[in-house]
Protein backbone atom coordinates (compact mmCIF):
# COMPACT_ATOMS: atom_id res chain seq x y z
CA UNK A 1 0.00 0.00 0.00
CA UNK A 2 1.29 3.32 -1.24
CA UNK A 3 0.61 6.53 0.54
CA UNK A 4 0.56 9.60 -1.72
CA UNK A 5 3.49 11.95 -1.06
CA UNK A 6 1.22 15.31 -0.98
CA UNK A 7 -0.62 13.39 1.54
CA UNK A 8 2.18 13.09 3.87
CA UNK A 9 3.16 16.31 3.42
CA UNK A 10 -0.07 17.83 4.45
CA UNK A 11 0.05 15.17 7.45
CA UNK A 12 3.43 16.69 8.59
CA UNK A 13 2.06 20.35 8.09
CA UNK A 14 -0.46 19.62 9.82
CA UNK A 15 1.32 18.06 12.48
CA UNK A 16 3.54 20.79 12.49
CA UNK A 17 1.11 23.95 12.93
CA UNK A 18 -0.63 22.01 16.14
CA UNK A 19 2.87 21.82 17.56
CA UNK A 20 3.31 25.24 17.05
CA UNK A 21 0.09 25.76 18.80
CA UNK A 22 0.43 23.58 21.68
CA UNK A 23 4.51 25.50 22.06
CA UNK A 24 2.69 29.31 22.02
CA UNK A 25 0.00 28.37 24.30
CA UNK A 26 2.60 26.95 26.82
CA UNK A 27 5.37 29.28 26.30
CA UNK A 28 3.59 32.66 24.90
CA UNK A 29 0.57 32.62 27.51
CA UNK A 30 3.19 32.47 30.69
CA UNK A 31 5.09 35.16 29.04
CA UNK A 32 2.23 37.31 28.57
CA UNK A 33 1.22 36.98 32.50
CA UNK A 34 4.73 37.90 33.64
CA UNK A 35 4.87 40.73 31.91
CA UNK A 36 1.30 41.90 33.28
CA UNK A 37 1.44 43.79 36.81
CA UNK A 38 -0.14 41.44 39.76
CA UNK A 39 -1.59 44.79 41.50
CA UNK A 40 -3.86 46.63 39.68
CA UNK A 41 -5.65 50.02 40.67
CA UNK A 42 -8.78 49.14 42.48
CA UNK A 43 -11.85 51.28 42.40
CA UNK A 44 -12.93 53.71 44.85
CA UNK A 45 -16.75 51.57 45.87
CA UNK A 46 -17.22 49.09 48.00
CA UNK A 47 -15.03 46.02 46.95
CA UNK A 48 -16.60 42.61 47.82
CA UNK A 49 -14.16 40.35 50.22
CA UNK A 50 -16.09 37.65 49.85
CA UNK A 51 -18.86 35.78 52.39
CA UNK A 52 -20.94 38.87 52.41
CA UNK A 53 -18.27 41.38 53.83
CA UNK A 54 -17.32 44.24 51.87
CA UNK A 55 -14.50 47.25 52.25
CA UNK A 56 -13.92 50.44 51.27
CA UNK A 57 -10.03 50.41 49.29
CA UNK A 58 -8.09 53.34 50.94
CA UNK A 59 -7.07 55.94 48.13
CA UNK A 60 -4.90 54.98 45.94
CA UNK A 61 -4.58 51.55 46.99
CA UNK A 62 -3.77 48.57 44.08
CA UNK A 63 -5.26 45.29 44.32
CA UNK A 64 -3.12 42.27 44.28
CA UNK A 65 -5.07 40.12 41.80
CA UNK A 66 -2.20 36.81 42.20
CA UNK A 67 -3.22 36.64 46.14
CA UNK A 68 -6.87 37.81 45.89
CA UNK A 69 -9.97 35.37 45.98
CA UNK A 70 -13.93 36.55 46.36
CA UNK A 71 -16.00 33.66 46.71
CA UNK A 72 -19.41 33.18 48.09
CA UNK A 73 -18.84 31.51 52.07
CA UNK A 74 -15.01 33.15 52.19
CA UNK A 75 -12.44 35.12 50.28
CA UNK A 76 -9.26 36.89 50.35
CA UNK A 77 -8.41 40.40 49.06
CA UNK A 78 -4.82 41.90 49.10
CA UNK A 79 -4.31 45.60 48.63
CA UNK A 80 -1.28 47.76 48.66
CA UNK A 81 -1.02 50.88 49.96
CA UNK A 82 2.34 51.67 48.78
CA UNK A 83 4.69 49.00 49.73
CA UNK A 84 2.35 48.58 52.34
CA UNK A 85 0.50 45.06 52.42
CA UNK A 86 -3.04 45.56 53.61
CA UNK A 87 -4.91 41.78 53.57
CA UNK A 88 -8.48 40.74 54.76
CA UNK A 89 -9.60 37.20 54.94
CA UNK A 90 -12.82 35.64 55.51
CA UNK A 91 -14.08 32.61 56.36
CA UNK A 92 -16.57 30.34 58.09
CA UNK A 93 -16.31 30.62 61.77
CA UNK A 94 -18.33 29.42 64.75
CA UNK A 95 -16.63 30.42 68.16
CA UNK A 96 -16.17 33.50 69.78
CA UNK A 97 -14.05 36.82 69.05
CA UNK A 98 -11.86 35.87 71.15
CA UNK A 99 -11.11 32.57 69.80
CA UNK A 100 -10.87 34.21 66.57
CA UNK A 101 -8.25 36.62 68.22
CA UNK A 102 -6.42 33.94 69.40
CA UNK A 103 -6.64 31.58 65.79
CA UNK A 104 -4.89 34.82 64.09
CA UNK A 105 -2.06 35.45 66.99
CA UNK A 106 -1.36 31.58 66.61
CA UNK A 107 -0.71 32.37 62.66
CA UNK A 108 1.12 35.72 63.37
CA UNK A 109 3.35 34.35 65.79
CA UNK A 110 4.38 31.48 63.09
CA UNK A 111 6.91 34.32 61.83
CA UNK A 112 6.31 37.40 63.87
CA UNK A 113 6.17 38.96 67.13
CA UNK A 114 3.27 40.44 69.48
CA UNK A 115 3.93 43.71 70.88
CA UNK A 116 1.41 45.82 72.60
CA UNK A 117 -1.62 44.99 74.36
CA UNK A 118 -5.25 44.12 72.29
CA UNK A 119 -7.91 47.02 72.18
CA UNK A 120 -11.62 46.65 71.61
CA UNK A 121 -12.41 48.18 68.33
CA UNK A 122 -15.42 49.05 66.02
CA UNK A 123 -16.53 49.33 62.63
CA UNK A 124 -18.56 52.27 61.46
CA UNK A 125 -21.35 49.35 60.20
CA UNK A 126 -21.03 48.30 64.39
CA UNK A 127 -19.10 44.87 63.64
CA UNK A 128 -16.91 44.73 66.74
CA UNK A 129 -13.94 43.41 66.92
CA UNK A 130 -10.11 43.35 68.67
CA UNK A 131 -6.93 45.17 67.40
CA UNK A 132 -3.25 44.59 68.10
CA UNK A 133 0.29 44.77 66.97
CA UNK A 134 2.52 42.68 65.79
CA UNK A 135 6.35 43.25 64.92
CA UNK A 136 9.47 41.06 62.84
CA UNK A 137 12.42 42.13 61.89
CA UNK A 138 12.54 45.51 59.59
CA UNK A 139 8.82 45.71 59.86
CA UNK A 140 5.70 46.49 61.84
CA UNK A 141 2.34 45.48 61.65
CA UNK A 142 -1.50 45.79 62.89
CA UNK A 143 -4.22 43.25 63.19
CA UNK A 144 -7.78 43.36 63.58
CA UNK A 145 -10.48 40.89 64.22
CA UNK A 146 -14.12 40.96 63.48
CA UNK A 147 -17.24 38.51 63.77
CA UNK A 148 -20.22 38.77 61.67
CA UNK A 149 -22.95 36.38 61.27
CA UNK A 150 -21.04 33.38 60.61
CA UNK A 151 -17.31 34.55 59.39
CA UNK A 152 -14.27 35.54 60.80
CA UNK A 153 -13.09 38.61 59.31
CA UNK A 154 -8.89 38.77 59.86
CA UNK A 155 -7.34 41.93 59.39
CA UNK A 156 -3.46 42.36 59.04
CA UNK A 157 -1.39 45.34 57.47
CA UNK A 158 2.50 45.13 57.59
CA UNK A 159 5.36 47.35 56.14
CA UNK A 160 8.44 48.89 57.32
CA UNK A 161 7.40 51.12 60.39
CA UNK A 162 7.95 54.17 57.98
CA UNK A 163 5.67 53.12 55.48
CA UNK A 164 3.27 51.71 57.73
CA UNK A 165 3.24 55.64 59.49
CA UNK A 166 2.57 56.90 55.98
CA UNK A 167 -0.46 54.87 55.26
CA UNK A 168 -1.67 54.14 58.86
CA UNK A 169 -4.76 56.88 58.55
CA UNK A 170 -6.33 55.52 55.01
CA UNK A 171 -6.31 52.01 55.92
CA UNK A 172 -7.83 52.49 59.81
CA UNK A 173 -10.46 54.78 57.57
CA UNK A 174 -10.93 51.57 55.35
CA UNK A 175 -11.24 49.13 57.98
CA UNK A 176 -13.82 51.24 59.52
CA UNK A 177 -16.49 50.63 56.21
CA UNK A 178 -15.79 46.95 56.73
CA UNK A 179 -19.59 45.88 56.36
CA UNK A 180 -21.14 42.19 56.51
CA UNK A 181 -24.70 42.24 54.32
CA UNK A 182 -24.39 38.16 54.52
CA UNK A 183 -26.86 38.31 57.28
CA UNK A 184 -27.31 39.58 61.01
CA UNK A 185 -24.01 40.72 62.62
């Protein structure tokens, strides 16, 4: 059986156009997301967290879109404020504040220090909540914890201590317009 030789030649152009394909899509579409920022500017609304909570962004502030992820019971949004890291996470919860307090020590403590003493604190939509301050080498930080219906809501914003000065004000005014419409607080 003879195969005609303008038939294997289409075979093997063919063959050679869906490797090219397969080589763009693995090479070219990596290359193209490198070369894209990861924080992009965020709007000035309310930006949904995820399981019902919302923020306000502080002016200014850029959205890490590689580290942030809304979904319906929890979510994660990143935001810089300069070089300052300003993260909120939700999730289910069923305990009390201060066993939320304590869950989010336990994980700051994995690479950072305490300092300071806790202080009550409140949103301006009446979630309360607990606020601290954490320390590691070359940088400071905050935390803040809130419960709300039935999430945790963990607040932490690190930086060098200059930076963190510099942006302090916008990000306590964004943490204030931290709002839960998932339910009853």
């Amino acid at each position: 059986m003879r195969v005609a030789r303008g038939t294997l030649l289409r075979n093997l152009a063919g063959s050679i156009g869906v490797l090219c394909t397969v080589a763009g899509l693995a090479f070219g579409l990596p290359a193209i997301d490198s070369a894209l920022p990861a924080a992009r500017p965020v709007g000035a609304g309310p930006y949904p967290v995820g399981g019902g909570v919302t923020v306000t962004p502080p002016p200014g502030a850029r959205l890490d879109v590689t580290l942030t992820r809304p979904r319906d019971t929890r979510g994660t949004a990143v935001f810089l404020v300069g070089t300052v890291r300003y993260v909120i996470v939700v999730a289910p919860f069923d305990g009390s504040l201060e066993r939320a307090a304590q869950r989010l020590r336990d994980k700051i403590t994995r690479g950072h220090q305490i300092t300071g003493k806790e202080f009550p604190t409140r949103t301006a939509t009446g979630l309360d909540g607990v606020q601290g301050t954490y320390a590691a080498s070359g940088r400071a930080g905050r935390y803040l914890v809130f419960l709300a219906g039935d999430v945790a809501i963990e607040v932490t914003v690190a930086g060098s201590a200059p930076a963190l000065r510099a942006a302090l004000g916008a990000i306590e005014a964004s943490t204030r317009t931290i709002a839960y419409r998932g339910g009853t607080p």
